[in-house]
PDB file of N, CA and C in Angstrom:
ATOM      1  N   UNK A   1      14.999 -14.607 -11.212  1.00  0.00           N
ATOM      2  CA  UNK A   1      15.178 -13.795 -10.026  1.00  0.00           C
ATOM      3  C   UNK A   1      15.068 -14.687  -8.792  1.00  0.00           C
ATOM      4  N   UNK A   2      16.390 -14.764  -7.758  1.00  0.00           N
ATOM      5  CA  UNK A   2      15.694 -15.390  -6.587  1.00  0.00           C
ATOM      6  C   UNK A   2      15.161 -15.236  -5.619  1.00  0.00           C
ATOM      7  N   UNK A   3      14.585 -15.972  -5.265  1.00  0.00           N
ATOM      8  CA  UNK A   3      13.454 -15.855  -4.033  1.00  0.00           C
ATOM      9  C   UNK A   3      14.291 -15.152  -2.853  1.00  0.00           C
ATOM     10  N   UNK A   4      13.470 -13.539  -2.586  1.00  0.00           N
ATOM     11  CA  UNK A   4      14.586 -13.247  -1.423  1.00  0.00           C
ATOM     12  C   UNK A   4      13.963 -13.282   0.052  1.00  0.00           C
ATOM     13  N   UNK A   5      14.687 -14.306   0.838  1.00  0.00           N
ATOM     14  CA  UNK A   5      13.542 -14.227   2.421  1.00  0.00           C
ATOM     15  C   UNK A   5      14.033 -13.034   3.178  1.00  0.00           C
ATOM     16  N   UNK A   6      13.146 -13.182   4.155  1.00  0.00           N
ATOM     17  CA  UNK A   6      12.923 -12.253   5.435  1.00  0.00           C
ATOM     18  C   UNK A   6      12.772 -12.908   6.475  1.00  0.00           C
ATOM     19  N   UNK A   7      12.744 -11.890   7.313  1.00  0.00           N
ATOM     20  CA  UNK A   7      12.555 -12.301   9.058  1.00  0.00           C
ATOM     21  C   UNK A   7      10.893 -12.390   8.990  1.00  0.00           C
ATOM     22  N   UNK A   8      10.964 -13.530   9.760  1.00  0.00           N
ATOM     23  CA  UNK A   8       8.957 -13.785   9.816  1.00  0.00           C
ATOM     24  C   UNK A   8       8.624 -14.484  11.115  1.00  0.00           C
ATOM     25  N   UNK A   9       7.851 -13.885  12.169  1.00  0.00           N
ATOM     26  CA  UNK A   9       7.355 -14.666  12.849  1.00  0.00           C
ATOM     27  C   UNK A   9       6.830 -15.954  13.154  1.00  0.00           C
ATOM     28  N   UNK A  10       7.432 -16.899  13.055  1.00  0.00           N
ATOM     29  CA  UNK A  10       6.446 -18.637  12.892  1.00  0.00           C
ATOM     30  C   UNK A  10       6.411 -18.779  14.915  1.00  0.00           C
ATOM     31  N   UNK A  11       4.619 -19.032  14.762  1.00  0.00           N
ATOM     32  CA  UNK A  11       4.103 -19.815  15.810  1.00  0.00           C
ATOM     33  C   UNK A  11       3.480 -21.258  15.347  1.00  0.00           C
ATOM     34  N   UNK A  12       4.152 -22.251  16.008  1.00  0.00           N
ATOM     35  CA  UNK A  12       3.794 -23.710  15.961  1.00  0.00           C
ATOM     36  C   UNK A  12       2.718 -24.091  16.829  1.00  0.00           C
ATOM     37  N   UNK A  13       1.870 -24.487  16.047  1.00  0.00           N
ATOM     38  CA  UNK A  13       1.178 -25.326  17.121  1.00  0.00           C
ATOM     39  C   UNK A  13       1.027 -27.075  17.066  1.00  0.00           C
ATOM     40  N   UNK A  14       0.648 -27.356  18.642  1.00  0.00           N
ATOM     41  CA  UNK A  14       0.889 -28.880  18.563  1.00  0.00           C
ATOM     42  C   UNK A  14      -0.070 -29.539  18.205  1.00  0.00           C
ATOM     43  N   UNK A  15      -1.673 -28.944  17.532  1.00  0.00           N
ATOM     44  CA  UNK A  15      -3.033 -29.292  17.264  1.00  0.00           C
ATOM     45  C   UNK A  15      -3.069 -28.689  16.453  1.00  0.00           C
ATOM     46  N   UNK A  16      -3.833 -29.078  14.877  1.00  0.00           N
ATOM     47  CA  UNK A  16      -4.691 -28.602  14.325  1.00  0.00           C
ATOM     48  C   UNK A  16      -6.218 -27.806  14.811  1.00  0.00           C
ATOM     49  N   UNK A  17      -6.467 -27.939  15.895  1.00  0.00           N
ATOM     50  CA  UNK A  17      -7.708 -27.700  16.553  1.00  0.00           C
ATOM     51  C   UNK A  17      -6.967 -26.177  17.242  1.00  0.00           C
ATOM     52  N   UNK A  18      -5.389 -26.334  17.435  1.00  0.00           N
ATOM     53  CA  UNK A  18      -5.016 -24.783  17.945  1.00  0.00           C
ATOM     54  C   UNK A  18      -4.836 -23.934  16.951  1.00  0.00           C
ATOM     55  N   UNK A  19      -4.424 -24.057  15.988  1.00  0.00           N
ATOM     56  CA  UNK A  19      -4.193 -23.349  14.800  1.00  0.00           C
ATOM     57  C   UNK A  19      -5.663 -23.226  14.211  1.00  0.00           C
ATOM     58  N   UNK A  20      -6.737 -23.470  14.084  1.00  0.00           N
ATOM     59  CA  UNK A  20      -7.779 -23.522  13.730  1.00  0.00           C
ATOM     60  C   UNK A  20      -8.543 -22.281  14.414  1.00  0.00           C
ATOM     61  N   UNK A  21      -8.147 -22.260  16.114  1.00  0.00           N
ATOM     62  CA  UNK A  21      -8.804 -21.345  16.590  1.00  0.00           C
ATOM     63  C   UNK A  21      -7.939 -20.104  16.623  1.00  0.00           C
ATOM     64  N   UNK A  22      -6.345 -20.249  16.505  1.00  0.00           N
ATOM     65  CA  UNK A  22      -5.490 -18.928  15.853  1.00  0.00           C
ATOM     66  C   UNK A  22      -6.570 -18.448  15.247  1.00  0.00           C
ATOM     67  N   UNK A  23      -6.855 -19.397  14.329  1.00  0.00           N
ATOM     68  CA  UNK A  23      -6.696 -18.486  12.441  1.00  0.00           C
ATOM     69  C   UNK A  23      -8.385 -17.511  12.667  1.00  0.00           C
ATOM     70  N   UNK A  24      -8.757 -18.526  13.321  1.00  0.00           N
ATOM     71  CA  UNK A  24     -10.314 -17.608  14.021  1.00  0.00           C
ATOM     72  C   UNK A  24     -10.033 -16.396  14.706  1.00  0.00           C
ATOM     73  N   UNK A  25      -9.582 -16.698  16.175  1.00  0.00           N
ATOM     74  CA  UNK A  25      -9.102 -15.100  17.093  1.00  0.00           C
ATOM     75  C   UNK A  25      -8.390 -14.453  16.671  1.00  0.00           C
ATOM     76  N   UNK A  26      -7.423 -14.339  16.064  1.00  0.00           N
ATOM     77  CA  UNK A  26      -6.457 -13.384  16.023  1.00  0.00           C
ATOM     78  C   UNK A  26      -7.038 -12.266  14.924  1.00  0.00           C
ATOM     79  N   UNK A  27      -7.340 -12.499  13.961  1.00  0.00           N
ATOM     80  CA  UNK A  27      -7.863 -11.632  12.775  1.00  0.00           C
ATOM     81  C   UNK A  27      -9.348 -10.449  13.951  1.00  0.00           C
ATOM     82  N   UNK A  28      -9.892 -11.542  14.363  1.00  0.00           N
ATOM     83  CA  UNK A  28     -10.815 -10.488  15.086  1.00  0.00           C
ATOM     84  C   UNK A  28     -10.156  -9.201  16.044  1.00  0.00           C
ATOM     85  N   UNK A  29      -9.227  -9.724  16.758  1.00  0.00           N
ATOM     86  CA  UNK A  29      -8.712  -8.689  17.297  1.00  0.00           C
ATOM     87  C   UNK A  29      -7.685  -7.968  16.557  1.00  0.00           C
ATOM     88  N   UNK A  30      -7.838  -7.858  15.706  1.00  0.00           N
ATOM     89  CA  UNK A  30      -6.945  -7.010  14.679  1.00  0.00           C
ATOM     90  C   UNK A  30      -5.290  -7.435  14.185  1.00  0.00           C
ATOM     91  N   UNK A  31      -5.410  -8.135  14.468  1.00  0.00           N
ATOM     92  CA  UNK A  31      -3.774  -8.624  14.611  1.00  0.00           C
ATOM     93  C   UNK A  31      -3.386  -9.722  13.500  1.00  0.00           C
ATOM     94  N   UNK A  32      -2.382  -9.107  12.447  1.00  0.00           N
ATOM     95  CA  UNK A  32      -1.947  -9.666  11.691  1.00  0.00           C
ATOM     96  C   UNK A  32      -1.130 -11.244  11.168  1.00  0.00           C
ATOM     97  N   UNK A  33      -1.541 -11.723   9.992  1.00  0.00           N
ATOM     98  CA  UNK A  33      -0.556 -12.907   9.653  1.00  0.00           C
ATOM     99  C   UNK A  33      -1.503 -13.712   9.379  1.00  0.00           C
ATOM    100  N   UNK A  34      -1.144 -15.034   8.931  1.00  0.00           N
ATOM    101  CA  UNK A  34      -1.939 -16.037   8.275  1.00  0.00           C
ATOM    102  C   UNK A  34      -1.528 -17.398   8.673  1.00  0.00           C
ATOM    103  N   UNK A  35      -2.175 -18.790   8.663  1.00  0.00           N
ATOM    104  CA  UNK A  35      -2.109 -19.926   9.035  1.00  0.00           C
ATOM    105  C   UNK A  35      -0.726 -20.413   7.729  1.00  0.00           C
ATOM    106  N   UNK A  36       0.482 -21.364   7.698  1.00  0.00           N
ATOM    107  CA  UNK A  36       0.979 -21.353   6.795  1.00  0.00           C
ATOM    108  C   UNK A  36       1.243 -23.160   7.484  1.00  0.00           C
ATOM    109  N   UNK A  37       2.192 -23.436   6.485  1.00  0.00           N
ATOM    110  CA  UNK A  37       2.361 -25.056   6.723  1.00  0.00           C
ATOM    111  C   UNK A  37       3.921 -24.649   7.373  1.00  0.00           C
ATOM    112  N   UNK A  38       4.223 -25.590   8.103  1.00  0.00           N
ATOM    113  CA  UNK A  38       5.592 -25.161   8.998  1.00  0.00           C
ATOM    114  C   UNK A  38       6.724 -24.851   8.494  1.00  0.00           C
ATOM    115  N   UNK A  39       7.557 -24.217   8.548  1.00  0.00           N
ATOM    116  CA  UNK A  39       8.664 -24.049   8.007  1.00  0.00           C
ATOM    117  C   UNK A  39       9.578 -24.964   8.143  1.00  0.00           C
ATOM    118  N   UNK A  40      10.056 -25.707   7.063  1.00  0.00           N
ATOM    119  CA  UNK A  40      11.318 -26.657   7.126  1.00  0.00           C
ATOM    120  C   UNK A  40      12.372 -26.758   7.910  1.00  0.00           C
ATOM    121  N   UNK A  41      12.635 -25.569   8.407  1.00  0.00           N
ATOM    122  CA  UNK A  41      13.712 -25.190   9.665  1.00  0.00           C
ATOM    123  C   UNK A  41      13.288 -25.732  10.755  1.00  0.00           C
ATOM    124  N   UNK A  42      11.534 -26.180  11.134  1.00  0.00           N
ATOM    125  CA  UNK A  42      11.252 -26.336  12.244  1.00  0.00           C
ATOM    126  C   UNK A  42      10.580 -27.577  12.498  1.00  0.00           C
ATOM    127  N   UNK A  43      11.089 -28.439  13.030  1.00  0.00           N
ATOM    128  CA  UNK A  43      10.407 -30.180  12.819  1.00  0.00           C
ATOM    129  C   UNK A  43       9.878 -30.172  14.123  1.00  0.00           C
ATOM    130  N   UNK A  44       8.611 -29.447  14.398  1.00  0.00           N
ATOM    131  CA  UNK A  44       7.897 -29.720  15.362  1.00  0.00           C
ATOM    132  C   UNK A  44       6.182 -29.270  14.813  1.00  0.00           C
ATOM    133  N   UNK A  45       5.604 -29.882  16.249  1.00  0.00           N
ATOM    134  CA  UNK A  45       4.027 -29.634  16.224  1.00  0.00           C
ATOM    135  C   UNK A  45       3.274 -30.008  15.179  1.00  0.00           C
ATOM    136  N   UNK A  46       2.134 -29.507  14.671  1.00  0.00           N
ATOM    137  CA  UNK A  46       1.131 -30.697  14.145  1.00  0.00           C
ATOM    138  C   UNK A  46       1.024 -30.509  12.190  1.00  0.00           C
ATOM    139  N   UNK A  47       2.318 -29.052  11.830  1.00  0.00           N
ATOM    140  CA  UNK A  47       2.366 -28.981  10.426  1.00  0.00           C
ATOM    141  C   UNK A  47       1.540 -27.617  10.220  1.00  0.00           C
ATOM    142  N   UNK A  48       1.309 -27.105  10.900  1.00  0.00           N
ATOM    143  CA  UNK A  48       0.571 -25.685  10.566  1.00  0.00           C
ATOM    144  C   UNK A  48       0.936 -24.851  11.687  1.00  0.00           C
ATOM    145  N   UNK A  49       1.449 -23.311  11.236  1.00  0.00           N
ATOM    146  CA  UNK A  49       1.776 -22.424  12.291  1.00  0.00           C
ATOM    147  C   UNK A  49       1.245 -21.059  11.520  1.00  0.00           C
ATOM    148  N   UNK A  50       1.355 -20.241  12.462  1.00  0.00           N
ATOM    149  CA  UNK A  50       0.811 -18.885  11.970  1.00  0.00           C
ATOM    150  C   UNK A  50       2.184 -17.939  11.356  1.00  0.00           C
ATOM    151  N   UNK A  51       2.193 -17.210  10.965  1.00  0.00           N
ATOM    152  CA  UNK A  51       3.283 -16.405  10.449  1.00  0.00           C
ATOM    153  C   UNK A  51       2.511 -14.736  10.187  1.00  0.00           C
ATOM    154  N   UNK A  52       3.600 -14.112  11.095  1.00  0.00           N
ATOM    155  CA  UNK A  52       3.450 -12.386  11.104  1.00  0.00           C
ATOM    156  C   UNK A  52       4.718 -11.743  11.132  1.00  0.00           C
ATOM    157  N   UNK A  53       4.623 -10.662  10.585  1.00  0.00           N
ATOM    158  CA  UNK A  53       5.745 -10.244  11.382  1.00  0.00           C
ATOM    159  C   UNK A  53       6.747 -10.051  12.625  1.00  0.00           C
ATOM    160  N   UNK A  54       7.284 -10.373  12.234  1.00  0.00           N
ATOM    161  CA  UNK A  54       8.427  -9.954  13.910  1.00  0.00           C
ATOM    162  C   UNK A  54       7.860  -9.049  15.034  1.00  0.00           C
ATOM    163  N   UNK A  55       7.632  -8.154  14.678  1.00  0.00           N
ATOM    164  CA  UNK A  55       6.996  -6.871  15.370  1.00  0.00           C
ATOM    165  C   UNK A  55       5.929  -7.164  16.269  1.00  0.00           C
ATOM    166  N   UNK A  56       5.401  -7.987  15.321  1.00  0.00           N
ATOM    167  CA  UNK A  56       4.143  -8.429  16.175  1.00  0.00           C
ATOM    168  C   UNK A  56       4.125  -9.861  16.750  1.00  0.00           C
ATOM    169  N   UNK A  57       5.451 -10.122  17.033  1.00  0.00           N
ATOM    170  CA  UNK A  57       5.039 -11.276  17.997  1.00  0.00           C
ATOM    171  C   UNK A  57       4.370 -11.111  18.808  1.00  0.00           C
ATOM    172  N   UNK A  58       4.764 -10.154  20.021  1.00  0.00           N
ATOM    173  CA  UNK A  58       5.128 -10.204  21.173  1.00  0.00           C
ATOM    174  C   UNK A  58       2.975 -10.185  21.956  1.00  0.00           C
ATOM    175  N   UNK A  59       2.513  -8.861  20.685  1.00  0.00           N
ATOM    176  CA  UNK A  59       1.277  -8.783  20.663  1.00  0.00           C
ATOM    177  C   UNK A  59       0.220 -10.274  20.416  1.00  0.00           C
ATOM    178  N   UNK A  60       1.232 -11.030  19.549  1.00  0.00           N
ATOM    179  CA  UNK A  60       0.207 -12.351  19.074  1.00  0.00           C
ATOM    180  C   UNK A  60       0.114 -13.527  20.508  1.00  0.00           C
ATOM    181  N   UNK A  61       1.323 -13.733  20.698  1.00  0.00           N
ATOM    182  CA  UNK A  61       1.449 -14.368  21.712  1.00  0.00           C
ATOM    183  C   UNK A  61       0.838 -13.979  23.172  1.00  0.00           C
ATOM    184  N   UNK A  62       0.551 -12.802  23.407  1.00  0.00           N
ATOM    185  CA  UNK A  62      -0.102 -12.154  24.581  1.00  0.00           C
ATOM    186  C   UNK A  62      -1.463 -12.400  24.445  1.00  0.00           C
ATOM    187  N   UNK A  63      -2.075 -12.370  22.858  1.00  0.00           N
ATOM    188  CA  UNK A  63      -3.721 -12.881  22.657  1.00  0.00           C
ATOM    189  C   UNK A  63      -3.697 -14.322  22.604  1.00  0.00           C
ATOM    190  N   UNK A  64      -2.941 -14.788  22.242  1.00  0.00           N
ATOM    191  CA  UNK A  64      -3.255 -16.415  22.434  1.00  0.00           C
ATOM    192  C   UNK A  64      -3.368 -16.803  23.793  1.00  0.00           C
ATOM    193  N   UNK A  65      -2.371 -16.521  24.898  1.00  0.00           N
ATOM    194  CA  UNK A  65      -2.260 -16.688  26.123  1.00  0.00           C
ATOM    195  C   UNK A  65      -3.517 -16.294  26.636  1.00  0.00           C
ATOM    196  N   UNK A  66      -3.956 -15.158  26.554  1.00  0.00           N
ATOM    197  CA  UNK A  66      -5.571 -14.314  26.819  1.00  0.00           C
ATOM    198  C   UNK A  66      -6.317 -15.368  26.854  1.00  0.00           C
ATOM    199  N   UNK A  67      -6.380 -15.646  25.152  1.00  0.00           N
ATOM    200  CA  UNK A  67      -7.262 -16.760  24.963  1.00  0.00           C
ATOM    201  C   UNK A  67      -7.498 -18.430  25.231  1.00  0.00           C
ATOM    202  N   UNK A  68      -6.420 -18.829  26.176  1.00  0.00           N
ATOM    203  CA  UNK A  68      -5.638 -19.821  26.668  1.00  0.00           C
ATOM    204  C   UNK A  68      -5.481 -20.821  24.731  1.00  0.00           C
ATOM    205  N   UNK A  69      -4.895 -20.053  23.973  1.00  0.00           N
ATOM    206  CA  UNK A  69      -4.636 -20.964  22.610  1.00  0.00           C
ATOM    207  C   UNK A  69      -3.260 -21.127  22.729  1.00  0.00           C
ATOM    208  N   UNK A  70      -2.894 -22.881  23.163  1.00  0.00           N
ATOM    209  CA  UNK A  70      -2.168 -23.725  23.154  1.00  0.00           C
ATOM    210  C   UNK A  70      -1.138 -23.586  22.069  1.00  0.00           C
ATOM    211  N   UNK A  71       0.154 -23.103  22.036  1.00  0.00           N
ATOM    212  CA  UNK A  71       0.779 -23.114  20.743  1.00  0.00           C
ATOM    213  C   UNK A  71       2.050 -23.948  20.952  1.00  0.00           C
ATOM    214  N   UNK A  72       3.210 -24.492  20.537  1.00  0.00           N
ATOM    215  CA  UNK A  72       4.256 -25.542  20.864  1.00  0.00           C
ATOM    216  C   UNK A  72       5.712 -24.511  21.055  1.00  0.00           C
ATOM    217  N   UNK A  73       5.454 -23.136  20.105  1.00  0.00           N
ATOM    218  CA  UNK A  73       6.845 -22.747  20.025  1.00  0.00           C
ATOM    219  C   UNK A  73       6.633 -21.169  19.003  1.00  0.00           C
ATOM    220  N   UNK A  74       7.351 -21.014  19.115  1.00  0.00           N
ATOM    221  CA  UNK A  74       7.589 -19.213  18.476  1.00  0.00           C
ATOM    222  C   UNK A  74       8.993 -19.305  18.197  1.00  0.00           C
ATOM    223  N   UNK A  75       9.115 -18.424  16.609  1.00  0.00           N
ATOM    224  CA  UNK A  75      10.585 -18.283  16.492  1.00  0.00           C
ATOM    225  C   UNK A  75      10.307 -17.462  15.449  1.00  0.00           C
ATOM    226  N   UNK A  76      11.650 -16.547  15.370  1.00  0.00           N
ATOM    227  CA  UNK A  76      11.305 -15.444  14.711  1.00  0.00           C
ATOM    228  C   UNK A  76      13.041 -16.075  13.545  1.00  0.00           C
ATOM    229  N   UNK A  77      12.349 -16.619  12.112  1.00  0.00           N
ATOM    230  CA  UNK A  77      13.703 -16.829  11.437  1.00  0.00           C
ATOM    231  C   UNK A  77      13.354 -16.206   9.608  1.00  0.00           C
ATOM    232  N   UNK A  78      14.536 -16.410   8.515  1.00  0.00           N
ATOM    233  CA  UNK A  78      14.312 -15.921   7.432  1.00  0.00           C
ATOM    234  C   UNK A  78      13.480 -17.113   6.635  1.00  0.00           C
ATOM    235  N   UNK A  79      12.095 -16.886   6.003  1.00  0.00           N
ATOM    236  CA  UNK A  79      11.329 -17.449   5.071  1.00  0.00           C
ATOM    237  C   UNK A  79      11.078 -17.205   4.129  1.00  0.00           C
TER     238      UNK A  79
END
């Protein structure tokens, strides 16, 4: 059976030390997705980005900013 992708939120970051404190804030404030290793489509930042749904970009990116957490890039593609 093959692997079938989807649309997925990837946020890059340019630090391990930003993705570190993602993977900390975001779950507290309720807000979905998990730390993942970058997607091959995307040859930037430090090799770890977060991934959520689409839906919820717009919400993730508004708490990082809150939280001044440094990220390199956002893109919403199939994984």
């Amino acid at each position: 059976m093959p692997l079938v992708k989807k649309l997925a939120c990837v946020i890059v970051f340019g630090s391990a030390t930003a993705a570190m404190e993602a993977e900390s804030y975001l779950p507290v404030r309720g807000l979905p997705g998990r730390i993942i290793p970058i997607p091959e489509q995307i040859s930037a930042g430090c090799g770890l980005s977060w991934k959520a749904e689409p839906e919820d970009k717009d919400r993730i990116v508004k708490a990082l900013d809150e939280a001044d957490i440094k990220y390199a890039g956002v893109y919403v593609l199939k994984i």
